[in-house]
Every structure is written in C-alpha cells, then in structure tokens.
C-alpha atoms as a PDB file:
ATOM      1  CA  UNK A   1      37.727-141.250 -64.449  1.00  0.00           C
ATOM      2  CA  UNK A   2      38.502-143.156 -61.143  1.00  0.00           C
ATOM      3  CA  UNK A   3      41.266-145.393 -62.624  1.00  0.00           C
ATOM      4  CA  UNK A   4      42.839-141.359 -63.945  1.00  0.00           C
ATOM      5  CA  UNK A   5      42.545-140.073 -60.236  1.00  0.00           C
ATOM      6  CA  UNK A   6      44.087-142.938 -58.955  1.00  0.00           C
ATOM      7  CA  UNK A   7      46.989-142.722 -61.385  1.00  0.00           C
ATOM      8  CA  UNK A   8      47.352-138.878 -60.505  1.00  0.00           C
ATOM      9  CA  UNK A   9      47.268-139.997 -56.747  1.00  0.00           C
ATOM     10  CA  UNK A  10      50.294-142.543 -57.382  1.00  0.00           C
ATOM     11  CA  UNK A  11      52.234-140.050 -59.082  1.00  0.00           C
ATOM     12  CA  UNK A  12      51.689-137.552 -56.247  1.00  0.00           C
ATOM     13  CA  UNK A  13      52.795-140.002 -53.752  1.00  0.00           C
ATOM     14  CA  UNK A  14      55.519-140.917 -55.967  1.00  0.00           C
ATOM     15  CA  UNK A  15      56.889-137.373 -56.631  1.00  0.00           C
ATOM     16  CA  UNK A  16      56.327-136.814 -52.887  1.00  0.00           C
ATOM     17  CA  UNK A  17      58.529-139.411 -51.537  1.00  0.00           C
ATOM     18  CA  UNK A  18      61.281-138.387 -53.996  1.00  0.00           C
ATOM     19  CA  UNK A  19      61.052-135.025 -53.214  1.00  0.00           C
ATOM     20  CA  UNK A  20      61.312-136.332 -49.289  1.00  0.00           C
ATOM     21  CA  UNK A  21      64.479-138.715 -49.915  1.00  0.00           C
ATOM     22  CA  UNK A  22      65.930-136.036 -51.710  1.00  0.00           C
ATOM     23  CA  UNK A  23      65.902-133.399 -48.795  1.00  0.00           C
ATOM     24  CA  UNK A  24      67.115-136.343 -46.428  1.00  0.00           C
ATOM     25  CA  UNK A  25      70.194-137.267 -48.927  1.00  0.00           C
ATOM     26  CA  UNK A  26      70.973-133.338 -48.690  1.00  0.00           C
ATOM     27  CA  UNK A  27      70.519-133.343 -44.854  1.00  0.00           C
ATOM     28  CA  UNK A  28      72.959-136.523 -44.428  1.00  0.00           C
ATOM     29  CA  UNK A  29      75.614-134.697 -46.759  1.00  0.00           C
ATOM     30  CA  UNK A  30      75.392-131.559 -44.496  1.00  0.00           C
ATOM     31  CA  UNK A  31      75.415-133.196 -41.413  1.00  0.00           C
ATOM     32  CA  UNK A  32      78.673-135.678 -42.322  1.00  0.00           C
ATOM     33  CA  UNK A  33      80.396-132.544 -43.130  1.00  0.00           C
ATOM     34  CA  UNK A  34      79.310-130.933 -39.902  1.00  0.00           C
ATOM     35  CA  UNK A  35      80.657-134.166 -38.074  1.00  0.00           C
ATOM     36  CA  UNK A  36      84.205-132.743 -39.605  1.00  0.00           C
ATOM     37  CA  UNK A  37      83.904-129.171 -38.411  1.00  0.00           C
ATOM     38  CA  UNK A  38      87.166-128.801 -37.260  1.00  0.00           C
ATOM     39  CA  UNK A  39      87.930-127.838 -40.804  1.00  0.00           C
ATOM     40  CA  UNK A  40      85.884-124.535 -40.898  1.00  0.00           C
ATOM     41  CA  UNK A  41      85.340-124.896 -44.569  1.00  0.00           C
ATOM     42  CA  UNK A  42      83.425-128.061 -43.740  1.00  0.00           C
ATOM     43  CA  UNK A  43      80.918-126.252 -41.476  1.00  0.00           C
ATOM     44  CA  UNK A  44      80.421-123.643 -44.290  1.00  0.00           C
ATOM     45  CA  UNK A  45      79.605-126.388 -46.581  1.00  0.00           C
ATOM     46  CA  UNK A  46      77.154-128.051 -44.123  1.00  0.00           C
ATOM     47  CA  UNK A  47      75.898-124.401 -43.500  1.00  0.00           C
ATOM     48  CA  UNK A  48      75.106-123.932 -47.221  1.00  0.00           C
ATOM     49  CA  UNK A  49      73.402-127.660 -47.701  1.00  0.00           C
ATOM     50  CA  UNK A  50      71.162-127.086 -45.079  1.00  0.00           C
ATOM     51  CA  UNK A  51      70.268-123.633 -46.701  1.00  0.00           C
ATOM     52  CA  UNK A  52      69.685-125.420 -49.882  1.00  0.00           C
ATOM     53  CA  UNK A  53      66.903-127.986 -48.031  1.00  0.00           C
ATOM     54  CA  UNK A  54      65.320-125.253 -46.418  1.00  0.00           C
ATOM     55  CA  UNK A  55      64.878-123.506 -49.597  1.00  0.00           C
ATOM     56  CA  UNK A  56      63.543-126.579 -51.619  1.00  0.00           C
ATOM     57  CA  UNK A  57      61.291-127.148 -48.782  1.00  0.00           C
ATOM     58  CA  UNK A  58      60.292-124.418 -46.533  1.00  0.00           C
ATOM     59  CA  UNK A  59      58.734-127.138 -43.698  1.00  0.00           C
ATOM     60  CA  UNK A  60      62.369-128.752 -42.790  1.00  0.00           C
ATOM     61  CA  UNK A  61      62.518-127.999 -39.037  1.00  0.00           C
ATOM     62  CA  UNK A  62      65.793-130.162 -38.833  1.00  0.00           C
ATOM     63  CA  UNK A  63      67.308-128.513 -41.701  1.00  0.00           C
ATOM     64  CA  UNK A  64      65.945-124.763 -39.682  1.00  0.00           C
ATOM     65  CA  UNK A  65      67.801-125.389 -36.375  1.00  0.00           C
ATOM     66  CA  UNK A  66      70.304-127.484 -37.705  1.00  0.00           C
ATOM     67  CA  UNK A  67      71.784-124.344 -39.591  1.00  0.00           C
ATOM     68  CA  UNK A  68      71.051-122.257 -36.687  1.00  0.00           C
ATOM     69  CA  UNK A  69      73.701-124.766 -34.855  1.00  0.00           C
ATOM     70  CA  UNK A  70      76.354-124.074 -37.657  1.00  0.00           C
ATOM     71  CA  UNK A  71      75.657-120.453 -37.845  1.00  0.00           C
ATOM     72  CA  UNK A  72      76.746-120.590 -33.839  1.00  0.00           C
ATOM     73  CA  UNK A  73      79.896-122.666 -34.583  1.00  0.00           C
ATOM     74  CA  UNK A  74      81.167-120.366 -37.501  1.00  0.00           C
ATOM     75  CA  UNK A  75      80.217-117.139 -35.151  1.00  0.00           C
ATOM     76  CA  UNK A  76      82.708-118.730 -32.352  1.00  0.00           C
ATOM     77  CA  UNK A  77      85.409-119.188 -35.180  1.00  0.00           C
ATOM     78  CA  UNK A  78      85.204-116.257 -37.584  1.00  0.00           C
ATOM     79  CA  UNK A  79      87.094-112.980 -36.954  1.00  0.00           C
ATOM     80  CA  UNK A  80      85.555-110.297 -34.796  1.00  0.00           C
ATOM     81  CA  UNK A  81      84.422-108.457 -37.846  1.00  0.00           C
ATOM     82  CA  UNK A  82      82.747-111.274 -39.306  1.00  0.00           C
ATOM     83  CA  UNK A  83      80.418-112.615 -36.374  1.00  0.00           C
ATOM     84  CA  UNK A  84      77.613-110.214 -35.824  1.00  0.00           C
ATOM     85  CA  UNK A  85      76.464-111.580 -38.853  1.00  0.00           C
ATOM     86  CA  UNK A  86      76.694-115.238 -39.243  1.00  0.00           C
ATOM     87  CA  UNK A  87      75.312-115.169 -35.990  1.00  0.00           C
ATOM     88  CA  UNK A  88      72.122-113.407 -36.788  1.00  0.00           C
ATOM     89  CA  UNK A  89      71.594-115.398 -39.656  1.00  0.00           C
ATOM     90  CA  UNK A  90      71.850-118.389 -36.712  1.00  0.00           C
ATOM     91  CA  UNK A  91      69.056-115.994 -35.117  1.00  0.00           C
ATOM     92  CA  UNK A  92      66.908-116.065 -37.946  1.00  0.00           C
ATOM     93  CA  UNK A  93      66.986-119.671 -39.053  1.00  0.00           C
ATOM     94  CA  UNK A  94      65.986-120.876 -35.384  1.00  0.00           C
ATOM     95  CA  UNK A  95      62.890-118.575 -35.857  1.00  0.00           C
ATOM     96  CA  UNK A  96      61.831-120.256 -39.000  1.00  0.00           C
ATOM     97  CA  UNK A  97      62.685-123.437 -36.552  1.00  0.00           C
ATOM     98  CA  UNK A  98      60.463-122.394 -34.065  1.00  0.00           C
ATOM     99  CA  UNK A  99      57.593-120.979 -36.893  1.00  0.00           C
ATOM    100  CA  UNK A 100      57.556-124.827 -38.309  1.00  0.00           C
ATOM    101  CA  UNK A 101      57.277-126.497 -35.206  1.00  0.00           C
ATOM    102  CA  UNK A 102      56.612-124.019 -32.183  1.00  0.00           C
ATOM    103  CA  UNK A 103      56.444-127.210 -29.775  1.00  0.00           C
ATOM    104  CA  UNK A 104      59.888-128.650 -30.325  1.00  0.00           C
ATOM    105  CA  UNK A 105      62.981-127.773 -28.078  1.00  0.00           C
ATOM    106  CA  UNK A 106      65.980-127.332 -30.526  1.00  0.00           C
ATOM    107  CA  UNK A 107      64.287-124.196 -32.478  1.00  0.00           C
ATOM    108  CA  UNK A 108      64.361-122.378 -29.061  1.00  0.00           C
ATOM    109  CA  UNK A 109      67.433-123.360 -27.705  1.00  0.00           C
ATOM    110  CA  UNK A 110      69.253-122.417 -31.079  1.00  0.00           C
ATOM    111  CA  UNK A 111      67.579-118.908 -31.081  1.00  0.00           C
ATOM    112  CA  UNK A 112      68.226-118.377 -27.189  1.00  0.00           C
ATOM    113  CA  UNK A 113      71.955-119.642 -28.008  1.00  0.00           C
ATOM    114  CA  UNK A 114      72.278-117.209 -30.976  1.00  0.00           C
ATOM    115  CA  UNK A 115      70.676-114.428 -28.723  1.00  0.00           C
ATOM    116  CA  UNK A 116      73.238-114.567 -26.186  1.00  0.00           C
ATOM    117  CA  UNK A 117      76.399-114.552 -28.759  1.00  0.00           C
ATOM    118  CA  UNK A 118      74.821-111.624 -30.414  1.00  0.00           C
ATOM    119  CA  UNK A 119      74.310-109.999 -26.947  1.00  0.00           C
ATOM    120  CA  UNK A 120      77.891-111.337 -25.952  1.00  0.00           C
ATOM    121  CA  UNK A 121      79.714-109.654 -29.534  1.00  0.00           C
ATOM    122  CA  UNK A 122      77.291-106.285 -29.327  1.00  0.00           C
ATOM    123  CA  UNK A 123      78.236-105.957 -24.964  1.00  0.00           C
ATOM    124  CA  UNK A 124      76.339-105.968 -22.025  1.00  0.00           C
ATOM    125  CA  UNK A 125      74.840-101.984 -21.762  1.00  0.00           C
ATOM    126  CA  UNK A 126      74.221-102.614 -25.407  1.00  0.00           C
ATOM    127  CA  UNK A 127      72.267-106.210 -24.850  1.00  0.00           C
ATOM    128  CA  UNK A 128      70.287-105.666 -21.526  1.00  0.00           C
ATOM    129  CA  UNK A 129      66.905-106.111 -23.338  1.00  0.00           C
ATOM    130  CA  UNK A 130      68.256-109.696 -24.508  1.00  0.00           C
ATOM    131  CA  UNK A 131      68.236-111.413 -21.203  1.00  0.00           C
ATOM    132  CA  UNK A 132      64.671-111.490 -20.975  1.00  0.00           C
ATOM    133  CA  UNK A 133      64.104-113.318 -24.382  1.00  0.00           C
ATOM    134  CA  UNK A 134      66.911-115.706 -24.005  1.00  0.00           C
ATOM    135  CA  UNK A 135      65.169-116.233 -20.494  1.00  0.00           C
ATOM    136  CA  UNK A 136      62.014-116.993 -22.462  1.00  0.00           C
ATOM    137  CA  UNK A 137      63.868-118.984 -25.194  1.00  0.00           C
ATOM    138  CA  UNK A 138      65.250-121.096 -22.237  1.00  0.00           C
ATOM    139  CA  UNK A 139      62.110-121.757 -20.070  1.00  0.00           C
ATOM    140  CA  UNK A 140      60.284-122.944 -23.690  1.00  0.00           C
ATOM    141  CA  UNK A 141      63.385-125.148 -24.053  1.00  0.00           C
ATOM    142  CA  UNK A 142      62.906-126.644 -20.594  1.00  0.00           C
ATOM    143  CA  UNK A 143      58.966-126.446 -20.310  1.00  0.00           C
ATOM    144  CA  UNK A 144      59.146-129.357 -23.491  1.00  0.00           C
ATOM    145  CA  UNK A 145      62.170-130.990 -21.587  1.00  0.00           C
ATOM    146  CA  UNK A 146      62.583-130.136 -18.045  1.00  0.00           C
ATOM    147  CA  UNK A 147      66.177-132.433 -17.888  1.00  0.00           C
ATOM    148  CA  UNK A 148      67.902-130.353 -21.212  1.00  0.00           C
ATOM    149  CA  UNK A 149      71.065-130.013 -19.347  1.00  0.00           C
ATOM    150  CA  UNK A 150      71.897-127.297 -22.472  1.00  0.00           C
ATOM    151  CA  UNK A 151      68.987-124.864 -21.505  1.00  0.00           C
ATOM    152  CA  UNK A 152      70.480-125.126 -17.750  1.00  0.00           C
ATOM    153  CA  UNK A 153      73.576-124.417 -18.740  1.00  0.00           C
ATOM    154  CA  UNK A 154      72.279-121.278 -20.551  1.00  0.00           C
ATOM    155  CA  UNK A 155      70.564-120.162 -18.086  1.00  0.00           C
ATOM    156  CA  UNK A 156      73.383-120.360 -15.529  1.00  0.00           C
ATOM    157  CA  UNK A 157      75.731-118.289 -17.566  1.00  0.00           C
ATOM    158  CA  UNK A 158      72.856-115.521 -18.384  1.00  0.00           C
ATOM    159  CA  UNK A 159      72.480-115.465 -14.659  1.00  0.00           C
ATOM    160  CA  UNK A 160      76.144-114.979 -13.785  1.00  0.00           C
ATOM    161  CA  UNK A 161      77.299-112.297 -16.728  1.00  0.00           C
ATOM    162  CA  UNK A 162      73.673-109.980 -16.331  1.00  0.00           C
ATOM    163  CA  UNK A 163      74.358-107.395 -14.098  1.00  0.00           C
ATOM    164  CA  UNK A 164      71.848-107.723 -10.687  1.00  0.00           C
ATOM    165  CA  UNK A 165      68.977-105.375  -9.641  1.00  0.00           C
ATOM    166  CA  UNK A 166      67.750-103.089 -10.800  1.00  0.00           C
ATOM    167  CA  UNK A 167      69.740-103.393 -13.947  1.00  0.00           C
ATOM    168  CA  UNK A 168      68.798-107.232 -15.021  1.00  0.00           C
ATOM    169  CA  UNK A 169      68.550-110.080 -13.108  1.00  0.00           C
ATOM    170  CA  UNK A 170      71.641-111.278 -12.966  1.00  0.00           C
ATOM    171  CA  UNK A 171      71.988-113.936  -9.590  1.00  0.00           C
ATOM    172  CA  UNK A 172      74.585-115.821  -8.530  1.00  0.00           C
ATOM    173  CA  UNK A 173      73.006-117.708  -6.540  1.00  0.00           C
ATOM    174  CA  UNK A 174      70.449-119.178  -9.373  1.00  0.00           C
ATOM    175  CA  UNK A 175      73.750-119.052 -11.520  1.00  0.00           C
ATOM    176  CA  UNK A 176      74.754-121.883  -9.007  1.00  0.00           C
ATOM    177  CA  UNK A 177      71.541-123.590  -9.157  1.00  0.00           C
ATOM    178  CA  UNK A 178      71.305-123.659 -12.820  1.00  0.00           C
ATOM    179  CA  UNK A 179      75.453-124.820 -13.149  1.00  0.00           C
ATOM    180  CA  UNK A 180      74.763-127.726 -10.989  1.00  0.00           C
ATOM    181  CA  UNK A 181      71.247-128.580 -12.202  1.00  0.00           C
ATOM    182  CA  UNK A 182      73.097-128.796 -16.113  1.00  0.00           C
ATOM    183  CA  UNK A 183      75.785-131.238 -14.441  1.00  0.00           C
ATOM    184  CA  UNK A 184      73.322-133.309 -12.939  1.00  0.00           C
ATOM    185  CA  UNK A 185      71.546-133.853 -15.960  1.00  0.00           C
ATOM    186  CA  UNK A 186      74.538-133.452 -18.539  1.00  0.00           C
ATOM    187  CA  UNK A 187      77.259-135.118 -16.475  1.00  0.00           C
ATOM    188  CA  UNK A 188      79.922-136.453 -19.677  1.00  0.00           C
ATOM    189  CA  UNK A 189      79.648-132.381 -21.045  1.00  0.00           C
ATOM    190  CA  UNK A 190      82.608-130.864 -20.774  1.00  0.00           C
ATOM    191  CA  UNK A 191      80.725-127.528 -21.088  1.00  0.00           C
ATOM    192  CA  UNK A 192      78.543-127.878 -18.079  1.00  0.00           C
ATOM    193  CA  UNK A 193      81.633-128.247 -15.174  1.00  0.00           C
ATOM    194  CA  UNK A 194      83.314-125.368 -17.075  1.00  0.00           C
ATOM    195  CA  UNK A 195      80.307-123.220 -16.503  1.00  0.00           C
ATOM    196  CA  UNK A 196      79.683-124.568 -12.995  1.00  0.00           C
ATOM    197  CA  UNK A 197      83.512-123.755 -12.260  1.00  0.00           C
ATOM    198  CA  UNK A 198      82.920-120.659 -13.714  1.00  0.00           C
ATOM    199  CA  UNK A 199      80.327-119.785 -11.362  1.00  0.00           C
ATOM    200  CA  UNK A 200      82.423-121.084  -8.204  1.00  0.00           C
ATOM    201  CA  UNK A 201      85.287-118.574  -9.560  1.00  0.00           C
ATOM    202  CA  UNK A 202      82.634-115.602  -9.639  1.00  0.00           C
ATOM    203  CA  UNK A 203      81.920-116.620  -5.768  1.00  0.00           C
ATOM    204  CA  UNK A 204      85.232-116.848  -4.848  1.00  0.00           C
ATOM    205  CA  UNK A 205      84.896-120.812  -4.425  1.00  0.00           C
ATOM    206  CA  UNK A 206      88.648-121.446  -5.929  1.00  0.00           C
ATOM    207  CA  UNK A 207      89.296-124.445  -4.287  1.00  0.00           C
ATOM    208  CA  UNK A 208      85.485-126.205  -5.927  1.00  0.00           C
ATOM    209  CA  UNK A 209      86.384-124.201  -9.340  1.00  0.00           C
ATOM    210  CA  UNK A 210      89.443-126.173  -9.569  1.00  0.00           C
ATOM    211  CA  UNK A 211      87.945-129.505  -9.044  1.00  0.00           C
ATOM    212  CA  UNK A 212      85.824-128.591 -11.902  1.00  0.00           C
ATOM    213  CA  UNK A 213      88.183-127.164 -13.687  1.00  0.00           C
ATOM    214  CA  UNK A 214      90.069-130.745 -13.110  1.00  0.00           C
ATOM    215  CA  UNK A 215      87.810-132.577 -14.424  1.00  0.00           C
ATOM    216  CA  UNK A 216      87.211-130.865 -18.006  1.00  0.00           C
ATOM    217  CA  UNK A 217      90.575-131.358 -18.092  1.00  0.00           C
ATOM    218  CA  UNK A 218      90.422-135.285 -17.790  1.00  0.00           C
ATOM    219  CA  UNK A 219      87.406-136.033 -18.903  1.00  0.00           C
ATOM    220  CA  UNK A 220      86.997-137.997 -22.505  1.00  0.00           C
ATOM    221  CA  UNK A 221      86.116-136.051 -25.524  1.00  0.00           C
ATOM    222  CA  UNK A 222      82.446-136.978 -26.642  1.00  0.00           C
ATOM    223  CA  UNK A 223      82.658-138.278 -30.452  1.00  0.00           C
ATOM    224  CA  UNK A 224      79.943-135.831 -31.842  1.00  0.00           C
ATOM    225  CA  UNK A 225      81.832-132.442 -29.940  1.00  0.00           C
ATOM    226  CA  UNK A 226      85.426-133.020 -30.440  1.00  0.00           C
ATOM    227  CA  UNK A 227      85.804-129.427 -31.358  1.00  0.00           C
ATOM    228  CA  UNK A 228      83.692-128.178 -28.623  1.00  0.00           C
ATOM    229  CA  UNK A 229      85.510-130.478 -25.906  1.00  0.00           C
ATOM    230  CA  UNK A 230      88.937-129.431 -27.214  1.00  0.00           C
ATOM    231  CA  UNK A 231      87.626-125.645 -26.794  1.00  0.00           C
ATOM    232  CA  UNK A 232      86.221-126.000 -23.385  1.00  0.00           C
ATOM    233  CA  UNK A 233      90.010-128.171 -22.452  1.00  0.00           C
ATOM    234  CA  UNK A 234      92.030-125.577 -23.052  1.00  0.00           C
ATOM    235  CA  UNK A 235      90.050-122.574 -21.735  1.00  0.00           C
ATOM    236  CA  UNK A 236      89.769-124.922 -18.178  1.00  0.00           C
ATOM    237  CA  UNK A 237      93.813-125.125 -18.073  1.00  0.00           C
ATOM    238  CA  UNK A 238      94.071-121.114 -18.520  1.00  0.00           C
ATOM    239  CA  UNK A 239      91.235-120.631 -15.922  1.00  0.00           C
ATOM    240  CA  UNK A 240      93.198-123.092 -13.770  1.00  0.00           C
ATOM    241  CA  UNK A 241      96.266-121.014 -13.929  1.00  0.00           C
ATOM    242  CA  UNK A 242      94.668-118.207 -12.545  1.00  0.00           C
ATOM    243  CA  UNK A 243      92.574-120.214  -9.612  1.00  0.00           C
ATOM    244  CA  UNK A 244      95.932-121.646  -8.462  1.00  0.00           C
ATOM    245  CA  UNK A 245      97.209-118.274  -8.360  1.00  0.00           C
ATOM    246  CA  UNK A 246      94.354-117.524  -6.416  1.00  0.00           C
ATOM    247  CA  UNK A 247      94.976-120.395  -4.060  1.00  0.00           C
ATOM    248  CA  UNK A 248      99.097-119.681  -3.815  1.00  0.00           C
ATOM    249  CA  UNK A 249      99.618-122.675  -5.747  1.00  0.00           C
END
C-alpha cells in the first residue's frame, strides 16, 4: 500500500510538471509573437495563446495580465468600431489578474490602463465615474511599487484630461507632479516626457513642452517597445509643430 501511494505521488508530480512546462512553452510562443507586434496579426496570435493558457489553467497570473497588455495594444490599433471591445476584454482579463494574485502590480495597472481607454473611446461626461477606480487601480499599483514610473504616468494624464471641481478631480498641478515623478523614475520612456510635455502644453509652458517634446524625438527606441516608441515619435513631432507655432517659430 505505501510503495502504491508513492507511485501515485510520482505520477502526480510527474503529470504536474508537464502540465507546468506545457503552459510555459505556450507563454514563450505568445510572448515571441508579442515581441513582433508591429504586425497586428502577431499580437492577435499572442492574444489568443495566452487565452489558451488561461483556459488550461485558470491560476496563470502572467498569462491574465499579459493578455490584458495585448488587449490594450490591439484597442490602440483597431478601427473605432472595433475597440470598445477588445478593450474590455483587456478589462476583464486584468481582473482575473488581480483575482489570482491581488498583491501583484501588473493585474492593476493593466485594469487601470484598460479603464482609462474605455473611458477615453466612451468620452469624458460619459466616463466621469472611471477616474476614481483608475485612481484606485493606480495607488494599488504604486502602494506594491512606489517607483512604477507607469502608474505615475497614469496618474498624470487622469489628472490633466478629468475636468476640476466639482466635476472630478482633475489638477494640473498634481498632473505636473505625477509627469515629472514618472520621468524621474522612468527616464529612457519615451512615453513619460511626452506626457510631461503634454502637461507643460496644458499650462501654457511651450518653451519646457518643446524640450520634452525634443527629446522623444532623439531619444533611442527601447528593444521591447519599438512600436510604442515609434508611436509616441511621431505624435511629439506633430505636437511640436503646434508649440513652435505657439512660440512664433
């Protein structure tokens, strides 16, 4: 009887680790065809892998955000017609994130992300009672890691675009803080001196936006957001056209 539950132990333990190398073969396919995003049909693909090791095993936290990450890609690339959805299917999978693993960062910052395209594709009057849960999402984000330059840059556009009191809480001047706080702490990210230009523009600071807006311009693409960085390029050159109009340049 001992040697038969020892045999039916090893087999467990067997099956088990199969089962786990399995899931991590599927999450290295999705996440070499996510490296290749450019090509949108490669994100889909990724998308859909991801979705298949979530379904074999319902406990895959990477596999959870991970899709939540693709579903925000494909909503910034699909038609206007076709992003409402992808992107609350981003919504949902960062909730199972955050349902596996409540104490982890990327399952919040994926659903406070996904929150604020939704709010961003459905308007502002229409989205008002978003801000305070991507707020929430955010704080999570940056109560786990207080230097997530991502979660400050969130929180710097949320504060910029909400309208002020006693709408939202929209505040330029945290808008500020939060821009420079996700420089500080994210300073190779293209993304983070857009949005800090951005916020000098909305304060009439043309003459810092454009150093900003510079420097996006120059700076080297980072190998795992080539996409992003070639996004956040060539909205910087059209937002520098119209600061040096501002300026009379």
């Amino acid at each position: 009887m001992k040697n038969l539950i020892l045999a039916i132990c090893f087999i467990c333990l067997f099956v088990s680790a199969a089962f786990s190398q399995d899931n991590a073969s599927l999450i290295s396919q999705a996440d070499l065809l996510y490296s290749s995003r450019e090509v949108v049909s490669n994100a889909e693909g990724a998308l859909n892998i991801y979705a298949q090791a979530l379904a074999s095993d319902p406990t895959n936290y990477e596999a959870a955000w991970k899709a939540s990450q693709v579903c925000k890609y494909l909503g910034d690339k699909y038609p206007s017609d076709s992003k409402l959805p992808i992107l609350e299917s981003g919504e949902a999978y960062a909730r199972k994130a955050i349902a596996i693993d409540p104490d982890r960062a990327e399952g919040h910052f994926w659903l406070g992300v996904s929150l604020g395209r939704i709010g961003e594709e459905r308007g502002v009057l229409n989205s008002l009672f978003l801000v305070g849960p991507i707020k929430d999402e955010m704080e999570a984000v940056l109560k786990i890691n207080p230097k997530h330059d991502g979660a400050h840059h969130v929180l710097a556009v949320l504060y910029r675009k909400a309208p002020g009191w006693p709408l939202s809480s929209g505040d330029i001047n945290k808008a500020k803080e939060e821009a420079l706080l996700s420089v500080q702490y994210g300073p190779q990210r293209t993304l983070n001196h857009l949005g800090l230009a951005e916020v000098y523009m909305s304060m009439d600071k043309n003459k810092d936006a454009k150093q900003e807006l510079l420097m996006v311009i120059d700076m080297p693409l980072e190998p795992d957001r080539v996409p992003e960085d070639k996004d956040d390029k060539a909205q910087a050159k059209a937002l520098l056209d119209e600061v040096n109009k501002k300026l009379g340049e």
